[in-house]
C-alpha atoms as a PDB file:
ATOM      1  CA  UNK A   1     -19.016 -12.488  -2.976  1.00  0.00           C
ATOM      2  CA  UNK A   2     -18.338 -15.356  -5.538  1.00  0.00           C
ATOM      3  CA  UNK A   3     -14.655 -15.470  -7.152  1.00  0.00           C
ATOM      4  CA  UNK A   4     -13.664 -17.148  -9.644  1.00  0.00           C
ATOM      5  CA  UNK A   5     -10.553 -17.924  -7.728  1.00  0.00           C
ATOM      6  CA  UNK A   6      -8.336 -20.143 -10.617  1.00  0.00           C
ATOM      7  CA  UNK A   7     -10.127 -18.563 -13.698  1.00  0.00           C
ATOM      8  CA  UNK A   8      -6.759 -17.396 -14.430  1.00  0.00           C
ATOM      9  CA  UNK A   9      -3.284 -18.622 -14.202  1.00  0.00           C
ATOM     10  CA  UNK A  10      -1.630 -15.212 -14.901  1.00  0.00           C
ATOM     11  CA  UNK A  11       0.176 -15.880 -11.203  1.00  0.00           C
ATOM     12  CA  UNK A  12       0.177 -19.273 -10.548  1.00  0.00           C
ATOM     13  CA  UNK A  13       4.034 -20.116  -9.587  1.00  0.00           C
ATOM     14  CA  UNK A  14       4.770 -16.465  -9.774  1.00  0.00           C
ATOM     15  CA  UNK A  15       6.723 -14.672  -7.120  1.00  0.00           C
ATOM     16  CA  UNK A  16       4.922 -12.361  -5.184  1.00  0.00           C
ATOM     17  CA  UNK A  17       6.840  -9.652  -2.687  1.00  0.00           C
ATOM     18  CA  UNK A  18       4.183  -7.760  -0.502  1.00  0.00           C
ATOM     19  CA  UNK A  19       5.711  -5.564   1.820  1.00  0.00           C
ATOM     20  CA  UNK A  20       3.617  -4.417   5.205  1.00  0.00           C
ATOM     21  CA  UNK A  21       1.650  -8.089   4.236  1.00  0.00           C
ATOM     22  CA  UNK A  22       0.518  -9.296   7.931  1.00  0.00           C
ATOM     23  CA  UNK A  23      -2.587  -6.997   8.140  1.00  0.00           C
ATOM     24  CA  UNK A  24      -4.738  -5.209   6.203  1.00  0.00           C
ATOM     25  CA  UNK A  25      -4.861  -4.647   2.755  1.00  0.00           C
ATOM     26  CA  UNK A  26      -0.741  -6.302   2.469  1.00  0.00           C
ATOM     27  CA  UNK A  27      -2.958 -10.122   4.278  1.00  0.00           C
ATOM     28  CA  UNK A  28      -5.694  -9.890   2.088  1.00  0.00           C
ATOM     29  CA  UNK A  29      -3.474  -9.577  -1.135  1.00  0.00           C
ATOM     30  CA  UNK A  30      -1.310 -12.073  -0.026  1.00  0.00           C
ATOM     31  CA  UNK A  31      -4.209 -14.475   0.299  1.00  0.00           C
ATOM     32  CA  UNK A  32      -5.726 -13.107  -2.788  1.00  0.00           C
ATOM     33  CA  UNK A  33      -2.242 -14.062  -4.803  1.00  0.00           C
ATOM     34  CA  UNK A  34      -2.030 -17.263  -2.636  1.00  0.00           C
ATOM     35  CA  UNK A  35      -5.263 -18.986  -4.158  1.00  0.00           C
ATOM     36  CA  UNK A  36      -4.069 -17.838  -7.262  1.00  0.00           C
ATOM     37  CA  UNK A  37      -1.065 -20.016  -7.308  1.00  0.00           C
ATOM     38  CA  UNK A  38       1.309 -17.389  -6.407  1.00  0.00           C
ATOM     39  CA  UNK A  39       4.241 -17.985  -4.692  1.00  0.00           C
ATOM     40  CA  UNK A  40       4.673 -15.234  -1.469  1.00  0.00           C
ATOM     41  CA  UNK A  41       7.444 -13.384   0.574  1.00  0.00           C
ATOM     42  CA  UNK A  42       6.327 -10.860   2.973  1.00  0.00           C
ATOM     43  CA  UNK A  43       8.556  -8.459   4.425  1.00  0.00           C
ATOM     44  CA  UNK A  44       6.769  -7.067   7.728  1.00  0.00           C
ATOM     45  CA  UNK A  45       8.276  -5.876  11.555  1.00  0.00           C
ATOM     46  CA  UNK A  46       6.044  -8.499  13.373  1.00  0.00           C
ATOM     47  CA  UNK A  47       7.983 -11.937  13.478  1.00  0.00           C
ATOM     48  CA  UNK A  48       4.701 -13.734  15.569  1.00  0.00           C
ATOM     49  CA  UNK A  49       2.447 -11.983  12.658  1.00  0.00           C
ATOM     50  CA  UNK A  50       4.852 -13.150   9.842  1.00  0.00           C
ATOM     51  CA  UNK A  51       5.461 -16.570  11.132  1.00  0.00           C
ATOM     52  CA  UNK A  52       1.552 -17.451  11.736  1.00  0.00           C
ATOM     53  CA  UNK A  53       0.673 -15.794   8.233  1.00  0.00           C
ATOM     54  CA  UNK A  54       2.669 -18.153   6.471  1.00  0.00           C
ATOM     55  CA  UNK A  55       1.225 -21.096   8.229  1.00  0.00           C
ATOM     56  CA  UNK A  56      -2.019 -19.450   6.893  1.00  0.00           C
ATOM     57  CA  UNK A  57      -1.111 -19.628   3.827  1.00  0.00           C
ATOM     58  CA  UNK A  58       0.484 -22.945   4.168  1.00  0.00           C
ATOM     59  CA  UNK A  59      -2.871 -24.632   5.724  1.00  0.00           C
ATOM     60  CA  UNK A  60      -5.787 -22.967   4.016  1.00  0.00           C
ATOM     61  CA  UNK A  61      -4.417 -22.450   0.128  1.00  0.00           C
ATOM     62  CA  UNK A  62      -0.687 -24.688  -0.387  1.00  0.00           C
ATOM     63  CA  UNK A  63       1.008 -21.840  -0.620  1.00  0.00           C
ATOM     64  CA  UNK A  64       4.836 -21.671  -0.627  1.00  0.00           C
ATOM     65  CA  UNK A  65       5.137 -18.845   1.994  1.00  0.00           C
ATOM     66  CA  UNK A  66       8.442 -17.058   3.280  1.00  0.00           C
ATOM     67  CA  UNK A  67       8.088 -14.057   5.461  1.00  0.00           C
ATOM     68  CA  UNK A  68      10.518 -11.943   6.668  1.00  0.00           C
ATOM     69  CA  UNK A  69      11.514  -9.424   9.504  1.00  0.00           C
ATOM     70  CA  UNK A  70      12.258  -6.227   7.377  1.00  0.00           C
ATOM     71  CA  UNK A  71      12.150  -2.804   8.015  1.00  0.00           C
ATOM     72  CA  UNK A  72      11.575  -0.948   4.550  1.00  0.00           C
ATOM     73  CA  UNK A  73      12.871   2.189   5.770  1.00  0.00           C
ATOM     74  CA  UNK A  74      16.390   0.380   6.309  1.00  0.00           C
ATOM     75  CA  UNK A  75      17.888   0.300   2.787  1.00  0.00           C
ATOM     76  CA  UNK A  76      20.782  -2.372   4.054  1.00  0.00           C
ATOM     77  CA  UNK A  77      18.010  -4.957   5.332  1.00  0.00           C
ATOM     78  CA  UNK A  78      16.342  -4.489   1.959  1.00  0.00           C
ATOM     79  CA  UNK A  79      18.934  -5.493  -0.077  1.00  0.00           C
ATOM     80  CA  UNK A  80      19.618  -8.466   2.606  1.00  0.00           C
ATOM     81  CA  UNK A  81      15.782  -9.526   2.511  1.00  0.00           C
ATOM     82  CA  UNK A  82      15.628  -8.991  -1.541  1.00  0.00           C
ATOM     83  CA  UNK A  83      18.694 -11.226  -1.901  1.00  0.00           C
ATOM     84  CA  UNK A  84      17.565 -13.667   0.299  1.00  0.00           C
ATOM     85  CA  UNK A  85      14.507 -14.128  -1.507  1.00  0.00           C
ATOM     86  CA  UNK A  86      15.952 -14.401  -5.039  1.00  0.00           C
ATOM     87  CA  UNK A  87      18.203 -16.970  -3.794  1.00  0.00           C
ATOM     88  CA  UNK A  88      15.593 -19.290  -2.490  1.00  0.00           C
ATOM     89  CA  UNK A  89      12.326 -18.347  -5.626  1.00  0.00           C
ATOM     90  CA  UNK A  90      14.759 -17.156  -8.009  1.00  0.00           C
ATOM     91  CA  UNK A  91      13.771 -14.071  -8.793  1.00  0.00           C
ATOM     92  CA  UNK A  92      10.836 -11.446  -8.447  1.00  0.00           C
ATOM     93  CA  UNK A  93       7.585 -11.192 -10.561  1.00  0.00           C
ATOM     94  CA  UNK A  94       5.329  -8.884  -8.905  1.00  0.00           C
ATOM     95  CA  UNK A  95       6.600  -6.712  -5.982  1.00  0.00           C
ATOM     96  CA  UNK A  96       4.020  -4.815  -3.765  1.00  0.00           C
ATOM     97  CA  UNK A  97       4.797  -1.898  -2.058  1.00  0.00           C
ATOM     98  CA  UNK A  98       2.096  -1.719   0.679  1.00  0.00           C
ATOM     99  CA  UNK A  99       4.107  -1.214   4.005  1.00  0.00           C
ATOM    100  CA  UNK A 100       3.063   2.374   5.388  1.00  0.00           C
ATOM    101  CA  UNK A 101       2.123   4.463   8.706  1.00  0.00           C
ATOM    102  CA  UNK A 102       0.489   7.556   9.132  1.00  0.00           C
ATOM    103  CA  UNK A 103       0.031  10.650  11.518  1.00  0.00           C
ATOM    104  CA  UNK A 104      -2.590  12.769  13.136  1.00  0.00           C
ATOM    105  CA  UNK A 105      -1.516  16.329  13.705  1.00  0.00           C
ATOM    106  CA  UNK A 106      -1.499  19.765  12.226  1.00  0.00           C
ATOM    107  CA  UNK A 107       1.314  20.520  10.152  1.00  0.00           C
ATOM    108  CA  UNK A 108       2.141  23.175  12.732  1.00  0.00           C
ATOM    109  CA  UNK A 109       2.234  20.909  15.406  1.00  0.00           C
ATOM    110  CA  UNK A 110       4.017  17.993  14.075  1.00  0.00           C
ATOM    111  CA  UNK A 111       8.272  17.876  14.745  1.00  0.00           C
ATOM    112  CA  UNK A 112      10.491  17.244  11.776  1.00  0.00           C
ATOM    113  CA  UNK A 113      10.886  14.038  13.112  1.00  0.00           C
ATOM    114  CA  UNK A 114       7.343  12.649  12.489  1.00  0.00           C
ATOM    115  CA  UNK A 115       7.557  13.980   8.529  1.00  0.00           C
ATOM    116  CA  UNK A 116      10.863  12.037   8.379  1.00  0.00           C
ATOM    117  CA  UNK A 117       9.553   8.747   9.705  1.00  0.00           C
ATOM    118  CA  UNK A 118       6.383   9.137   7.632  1.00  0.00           C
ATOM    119  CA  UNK A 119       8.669   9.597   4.499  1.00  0.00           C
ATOM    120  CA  UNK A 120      11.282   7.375   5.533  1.00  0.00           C
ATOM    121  CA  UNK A 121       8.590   4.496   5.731  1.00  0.00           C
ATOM    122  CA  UNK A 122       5.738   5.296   3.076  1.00  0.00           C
ATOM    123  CA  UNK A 123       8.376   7.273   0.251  1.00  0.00           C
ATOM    124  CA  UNK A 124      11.889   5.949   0.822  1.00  0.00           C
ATOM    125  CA  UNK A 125      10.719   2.401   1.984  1.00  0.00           C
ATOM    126  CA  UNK A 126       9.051   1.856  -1.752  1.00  0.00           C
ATOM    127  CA  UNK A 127      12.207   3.450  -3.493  1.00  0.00           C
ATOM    128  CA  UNK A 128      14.263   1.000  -0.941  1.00  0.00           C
ATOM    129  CA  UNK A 129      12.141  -2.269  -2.401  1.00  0.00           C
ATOM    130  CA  UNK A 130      11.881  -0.853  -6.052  1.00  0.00           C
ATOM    131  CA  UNK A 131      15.445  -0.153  -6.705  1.00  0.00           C
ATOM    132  CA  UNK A 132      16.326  -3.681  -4.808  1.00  0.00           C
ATOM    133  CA  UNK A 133      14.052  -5.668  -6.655  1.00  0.00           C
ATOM    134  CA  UNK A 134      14.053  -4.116 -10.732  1.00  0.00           C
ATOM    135  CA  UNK A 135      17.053  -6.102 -11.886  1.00  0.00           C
ATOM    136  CA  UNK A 136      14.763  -9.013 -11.197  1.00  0.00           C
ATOM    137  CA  UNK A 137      11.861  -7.378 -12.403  1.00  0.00           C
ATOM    138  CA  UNK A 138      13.262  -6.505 -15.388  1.00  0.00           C
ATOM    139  CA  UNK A 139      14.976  -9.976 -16.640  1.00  0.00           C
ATOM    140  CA  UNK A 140      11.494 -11.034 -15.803  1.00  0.00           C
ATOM    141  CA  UNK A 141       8.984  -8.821 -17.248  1.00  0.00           C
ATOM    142  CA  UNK A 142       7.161  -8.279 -14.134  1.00  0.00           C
ATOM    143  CA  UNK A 143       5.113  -6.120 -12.449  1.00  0.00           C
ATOM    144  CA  UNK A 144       5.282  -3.185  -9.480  1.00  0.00           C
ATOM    145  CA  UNK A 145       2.096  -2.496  -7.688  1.00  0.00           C
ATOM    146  CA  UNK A 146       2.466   0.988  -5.578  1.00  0.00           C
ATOM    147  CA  UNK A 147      -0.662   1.547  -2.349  1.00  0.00           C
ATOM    148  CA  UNK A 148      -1.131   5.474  -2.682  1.00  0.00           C
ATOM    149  CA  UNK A 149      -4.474   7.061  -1.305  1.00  0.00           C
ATOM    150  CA  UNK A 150      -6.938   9.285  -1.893  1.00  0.00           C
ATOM    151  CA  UNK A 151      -5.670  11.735  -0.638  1.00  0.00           C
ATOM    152  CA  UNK A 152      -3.657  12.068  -3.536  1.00  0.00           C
ATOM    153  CA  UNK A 153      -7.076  13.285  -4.767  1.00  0.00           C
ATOM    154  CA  UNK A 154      -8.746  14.764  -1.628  1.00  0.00           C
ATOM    155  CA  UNK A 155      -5.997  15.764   0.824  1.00  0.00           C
ATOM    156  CA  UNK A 156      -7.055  15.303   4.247  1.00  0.00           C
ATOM    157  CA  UNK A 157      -6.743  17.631   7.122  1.00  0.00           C
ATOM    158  CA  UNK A 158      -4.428  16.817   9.637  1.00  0.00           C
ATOM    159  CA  UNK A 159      -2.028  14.345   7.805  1.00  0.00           C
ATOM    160  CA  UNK A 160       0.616  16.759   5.947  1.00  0.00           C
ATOM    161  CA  UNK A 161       3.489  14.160   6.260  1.00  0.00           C
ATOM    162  CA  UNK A 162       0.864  11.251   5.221  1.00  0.00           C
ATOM    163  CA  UNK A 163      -0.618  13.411   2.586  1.00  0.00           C
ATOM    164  CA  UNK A 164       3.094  14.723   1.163  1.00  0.00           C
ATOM    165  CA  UNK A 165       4.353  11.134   1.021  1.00  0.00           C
ATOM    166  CA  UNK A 166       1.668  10.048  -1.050  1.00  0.00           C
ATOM    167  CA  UNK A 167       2.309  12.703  -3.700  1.00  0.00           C
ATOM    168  CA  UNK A 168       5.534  11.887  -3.752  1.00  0.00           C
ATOM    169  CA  UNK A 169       4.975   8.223  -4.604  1.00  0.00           C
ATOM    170  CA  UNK A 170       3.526   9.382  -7.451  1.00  0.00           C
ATOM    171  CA  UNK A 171       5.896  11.866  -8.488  1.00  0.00           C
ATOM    172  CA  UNK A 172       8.714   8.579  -8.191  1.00  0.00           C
ATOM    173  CA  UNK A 173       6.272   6.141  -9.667  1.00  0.00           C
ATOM    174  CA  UNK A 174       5.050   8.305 -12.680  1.00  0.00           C
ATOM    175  CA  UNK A 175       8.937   8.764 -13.277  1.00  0.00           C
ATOM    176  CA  UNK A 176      10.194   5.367 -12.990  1.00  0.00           C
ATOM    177  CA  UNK A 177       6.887   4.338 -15.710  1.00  0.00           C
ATOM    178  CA  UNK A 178       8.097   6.322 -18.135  1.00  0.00           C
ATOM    179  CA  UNK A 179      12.014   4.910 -17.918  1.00  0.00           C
ATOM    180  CA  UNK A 180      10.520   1.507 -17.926  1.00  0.00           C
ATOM    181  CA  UNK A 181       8.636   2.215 -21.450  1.00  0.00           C
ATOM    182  CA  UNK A 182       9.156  -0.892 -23.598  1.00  0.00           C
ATOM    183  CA  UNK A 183      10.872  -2.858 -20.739  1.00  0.00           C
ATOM    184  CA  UNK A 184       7.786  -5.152 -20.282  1.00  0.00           C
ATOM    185  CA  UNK A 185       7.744  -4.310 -16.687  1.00  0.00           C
ATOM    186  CA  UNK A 186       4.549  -2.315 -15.483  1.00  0.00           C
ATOM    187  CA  UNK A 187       4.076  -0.131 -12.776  1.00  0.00           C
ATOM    188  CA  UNK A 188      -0.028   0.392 -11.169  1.00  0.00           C
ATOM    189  CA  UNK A 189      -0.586   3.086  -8.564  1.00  0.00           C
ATOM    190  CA  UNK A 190      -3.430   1.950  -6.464  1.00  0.00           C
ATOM    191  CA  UNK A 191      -5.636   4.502  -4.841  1.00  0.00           C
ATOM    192  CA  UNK A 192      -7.894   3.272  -2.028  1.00  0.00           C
ATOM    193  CA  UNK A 193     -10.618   5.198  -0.537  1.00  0.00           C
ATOM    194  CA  UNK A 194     -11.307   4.834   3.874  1.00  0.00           C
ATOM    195  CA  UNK A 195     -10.248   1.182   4.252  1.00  0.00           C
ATOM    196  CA  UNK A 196     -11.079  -1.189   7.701  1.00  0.00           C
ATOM    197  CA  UNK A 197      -7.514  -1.385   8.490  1.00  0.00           C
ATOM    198  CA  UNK A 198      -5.318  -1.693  11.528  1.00  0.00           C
ATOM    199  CA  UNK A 199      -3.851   1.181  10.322  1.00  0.00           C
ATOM    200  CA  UNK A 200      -5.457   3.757  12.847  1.00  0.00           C
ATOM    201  CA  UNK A 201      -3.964   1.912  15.831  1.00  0.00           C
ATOM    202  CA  UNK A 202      -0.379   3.321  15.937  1.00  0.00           C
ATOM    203  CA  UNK A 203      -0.872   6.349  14.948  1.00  0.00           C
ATOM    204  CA  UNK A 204       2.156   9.031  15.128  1.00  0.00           C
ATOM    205  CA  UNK A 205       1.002  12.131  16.873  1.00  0.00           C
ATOM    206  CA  UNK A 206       2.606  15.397  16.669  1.00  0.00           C
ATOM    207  CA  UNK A 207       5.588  14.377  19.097  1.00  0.00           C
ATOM    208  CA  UNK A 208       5.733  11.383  17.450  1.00  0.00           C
ATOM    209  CA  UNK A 209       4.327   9.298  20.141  1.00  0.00           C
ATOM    210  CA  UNK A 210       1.587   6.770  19.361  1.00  0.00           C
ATOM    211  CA  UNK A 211      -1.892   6.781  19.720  1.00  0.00           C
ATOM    212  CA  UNK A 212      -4.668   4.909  18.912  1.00  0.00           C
ATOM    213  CA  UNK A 213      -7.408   6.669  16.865  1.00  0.00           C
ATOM    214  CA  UNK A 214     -11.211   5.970  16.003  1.00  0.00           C
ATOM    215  CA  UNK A 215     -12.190   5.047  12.630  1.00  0.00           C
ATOM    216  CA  UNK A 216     -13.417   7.993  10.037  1.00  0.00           C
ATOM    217  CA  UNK A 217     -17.158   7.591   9.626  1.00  0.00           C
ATOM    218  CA  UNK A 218     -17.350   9.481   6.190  1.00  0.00           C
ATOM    219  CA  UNK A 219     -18.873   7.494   3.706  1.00  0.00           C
ATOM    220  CA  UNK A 220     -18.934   3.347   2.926  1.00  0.00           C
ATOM    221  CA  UNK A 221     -15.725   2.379   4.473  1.00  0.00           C
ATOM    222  CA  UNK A 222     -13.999  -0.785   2.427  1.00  0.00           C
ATOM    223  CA  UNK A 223     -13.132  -4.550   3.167  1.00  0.00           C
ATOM    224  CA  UNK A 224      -9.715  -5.340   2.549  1.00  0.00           C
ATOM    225  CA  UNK A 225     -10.928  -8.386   0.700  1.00  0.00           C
ATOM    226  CA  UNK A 226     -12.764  -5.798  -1.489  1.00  0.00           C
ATOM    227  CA  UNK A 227      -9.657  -3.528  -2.389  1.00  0.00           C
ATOM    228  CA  UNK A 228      -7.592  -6.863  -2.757  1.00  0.00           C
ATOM    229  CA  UNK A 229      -9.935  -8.187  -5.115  1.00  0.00           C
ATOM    230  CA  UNK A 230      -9.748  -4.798  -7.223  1.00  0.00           C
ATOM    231  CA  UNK A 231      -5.841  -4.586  -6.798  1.00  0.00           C
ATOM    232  CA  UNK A 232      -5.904  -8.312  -8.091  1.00  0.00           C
ATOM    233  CA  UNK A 233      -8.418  -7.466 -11.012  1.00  0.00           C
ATOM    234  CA  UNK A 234      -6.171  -4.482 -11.780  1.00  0.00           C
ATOM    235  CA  UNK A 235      -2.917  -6.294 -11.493  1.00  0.00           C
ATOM    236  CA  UNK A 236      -4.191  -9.089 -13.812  1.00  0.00           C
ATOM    237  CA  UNK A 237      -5.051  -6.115 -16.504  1.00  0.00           C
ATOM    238  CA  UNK A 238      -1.733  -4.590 -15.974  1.00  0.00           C
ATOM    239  CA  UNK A 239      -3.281  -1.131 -15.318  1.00  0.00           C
ATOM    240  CA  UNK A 240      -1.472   1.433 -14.884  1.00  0.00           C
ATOM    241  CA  UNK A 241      -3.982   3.610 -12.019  1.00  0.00           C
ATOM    242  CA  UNK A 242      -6.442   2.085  -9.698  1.00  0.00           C
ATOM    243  CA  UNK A 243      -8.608   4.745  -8.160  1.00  0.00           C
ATOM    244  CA  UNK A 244     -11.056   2.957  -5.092  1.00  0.00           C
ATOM    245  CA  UNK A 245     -12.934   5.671  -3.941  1.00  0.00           C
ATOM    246  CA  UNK A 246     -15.403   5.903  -1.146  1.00  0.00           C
ATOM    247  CA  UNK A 247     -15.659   9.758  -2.736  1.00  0.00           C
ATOM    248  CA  UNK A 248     -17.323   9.786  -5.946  1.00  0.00           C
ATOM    249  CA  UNK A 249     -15.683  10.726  -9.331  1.00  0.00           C
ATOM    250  CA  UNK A 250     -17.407  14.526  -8.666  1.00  0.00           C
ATOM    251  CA  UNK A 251     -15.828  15.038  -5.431  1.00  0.00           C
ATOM    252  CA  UNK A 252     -12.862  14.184  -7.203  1.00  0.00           C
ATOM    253  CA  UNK A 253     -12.864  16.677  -9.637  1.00  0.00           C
ATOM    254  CA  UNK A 254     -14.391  19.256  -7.647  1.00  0.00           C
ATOM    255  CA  UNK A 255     -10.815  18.740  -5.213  1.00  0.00           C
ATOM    256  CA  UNK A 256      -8.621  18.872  -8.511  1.00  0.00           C
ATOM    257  CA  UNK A 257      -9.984  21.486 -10.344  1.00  0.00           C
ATOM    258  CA  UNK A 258     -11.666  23.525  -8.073  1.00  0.00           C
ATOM    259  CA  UNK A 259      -9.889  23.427  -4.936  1.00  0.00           C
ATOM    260  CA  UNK A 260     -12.005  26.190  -2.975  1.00  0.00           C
ATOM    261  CA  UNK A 261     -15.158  24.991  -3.729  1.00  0.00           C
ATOM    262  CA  UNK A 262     -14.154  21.488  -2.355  1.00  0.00           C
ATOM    263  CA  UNK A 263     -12.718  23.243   0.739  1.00  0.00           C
ATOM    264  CA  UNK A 264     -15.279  25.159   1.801  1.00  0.00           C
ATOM    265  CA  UNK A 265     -18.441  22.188   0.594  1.00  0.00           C
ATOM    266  CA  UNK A 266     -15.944  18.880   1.797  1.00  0.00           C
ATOM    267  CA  UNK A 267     -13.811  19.617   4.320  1.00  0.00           C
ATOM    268  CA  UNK A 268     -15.610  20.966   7.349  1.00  0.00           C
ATOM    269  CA  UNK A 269     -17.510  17.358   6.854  1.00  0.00           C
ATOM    270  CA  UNK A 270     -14.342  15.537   7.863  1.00  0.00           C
ATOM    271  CA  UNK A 271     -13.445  18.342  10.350  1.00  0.00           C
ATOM    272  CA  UNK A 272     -17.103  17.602  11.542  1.00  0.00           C
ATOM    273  CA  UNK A 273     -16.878  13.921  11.550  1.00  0.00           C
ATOM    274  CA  UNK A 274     -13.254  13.912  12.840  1.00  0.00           C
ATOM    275  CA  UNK A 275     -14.220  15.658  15.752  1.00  0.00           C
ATOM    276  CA  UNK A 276     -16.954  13.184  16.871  1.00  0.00           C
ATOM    277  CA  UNK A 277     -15.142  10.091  15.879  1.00  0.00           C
ATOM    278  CA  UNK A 278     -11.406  10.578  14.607  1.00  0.00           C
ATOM    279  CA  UNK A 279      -9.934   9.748  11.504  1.00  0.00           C
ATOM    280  CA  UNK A 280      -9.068   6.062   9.946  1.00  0.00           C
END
């Protein structure tokens, strides 16, 4: 697909945080922002990944890369990382919260521990980056972009700490908006629908081991180059909800307004497929 990679200069020299940014969704943004002039930091647990990303990004767009070894869920290396950062760019424009994990198990299976990694990770890790980041955000105007799911919209079987965490991003994020009014800073939940991530590959299990799981075969399932592109689109219109879904807008509003009806017409389609193939 043909982009129009430096029709706009809404980024170029901007800062750029993307948390969980050496796979997935968090790479393809980060090159997405990259050949738009953006300068990055990436915050991920992989120091191979995050050293050979920002070579990427130096060799293929002239980027001015930094990534660092951070574990969201560790407020104290947060702050570390954030101040690091705004001591060598200055300051934050756009942070991304994208760094996340999820589970496979029924919520009657799953020990407390698993729901407290899952929200320590996917809820506190965002609140972590968000509350380290918005003094520089605010002095400059800029922008946080929050990865949420559809499940927010469609809840999924098997993935009540995934599911729960998700929700609660939006309870924070819907919050935090509304303080922000007339701030200049903007806040955009993103939404994506079944994504080709590596996501599926350490996935917590009830005992909160980790296994590897098959990909969900429900519907188109999404390039990250394709929900970057969106996120990008979005982020350059300063919306304020991106909703990517791989379930139609009726499927939607079936799940929200007539919860029943979606269980009993949706749902034994993902038990169906999950049993055949797994989840993504």
């Amino acid at each position: 697909m043909y982009r129009k990679v430096f029709a706009s200069k809404v980024f170029d020299r901007k800062v750029v945080l993307i948390t969980g940014g050496c796979a997935g969704i968090g790479r393809a943004l980060a090159e997405r922002m990259a050949q738009a002039g953006a300068r990055l930091v990436i915050f991920d647990l992989d120091q191979n990944a995050l050293d050979g990303l920002v070579q990427h990004l130096a060799d293929h767009h002239n980027a001015d890369a930094l990534g660092l070894r951070c574990d969201v869920s560790d407020v104290i290396a947060v702050q570390q990382a954030v101040a690091l950062m705004v001591e060598r760019f200055g300051g934050i424009d756009v942070l991304v919260n994208n760094a996340g994990i999820t589970h496979r198990s029924r919520v009657a299976d799953t020990h407390l521990g698993v729901f407290e990694r899952i929200m320590a990770v996917n809820f506190y890790g965002a609140l972590h980056c968000t509350q380290a980041a918005l003094p520089s955000l605010l002095a400059r105007r800029g922008q946080i972009i929050v990865l949420s799911s559809l499940s927010q919209y469609a809840p999924v079987p098997d993935r009540g700490a995934y599911n729960a965490s998700k929700h609660a991003l939006h309870g924070l994020f819907e919050t935090l908006r509304s303080e922000l009014t007339d701030t200049g800073v903007n806040v955009m939940l993103v939404c994506p629908g079944y994504t080709a991530t590596d996501l599926r590959k350490n996935v917590l299990v009830g005992d909160g081991s980790t296994a590897p799981q098959p990909a969900l075969t429900m519907g188109r399932v999404a390039a990250p180059q394709d929900v970057a592109e969106a996120i990008y689109q979005g982020a350059l219109k300063r919306r304020r909800l991106l909703v990517l879904s791989n379930i139609d807008w009726r499927a939607r509003l079936v799940a929200r307004w007539f919860p029943r009806l979606f269980e009993h017409l949706l749902l034994p389609r993902l038990a169906s497929s999950r049993s055949s193939q797994g989840a993504s």
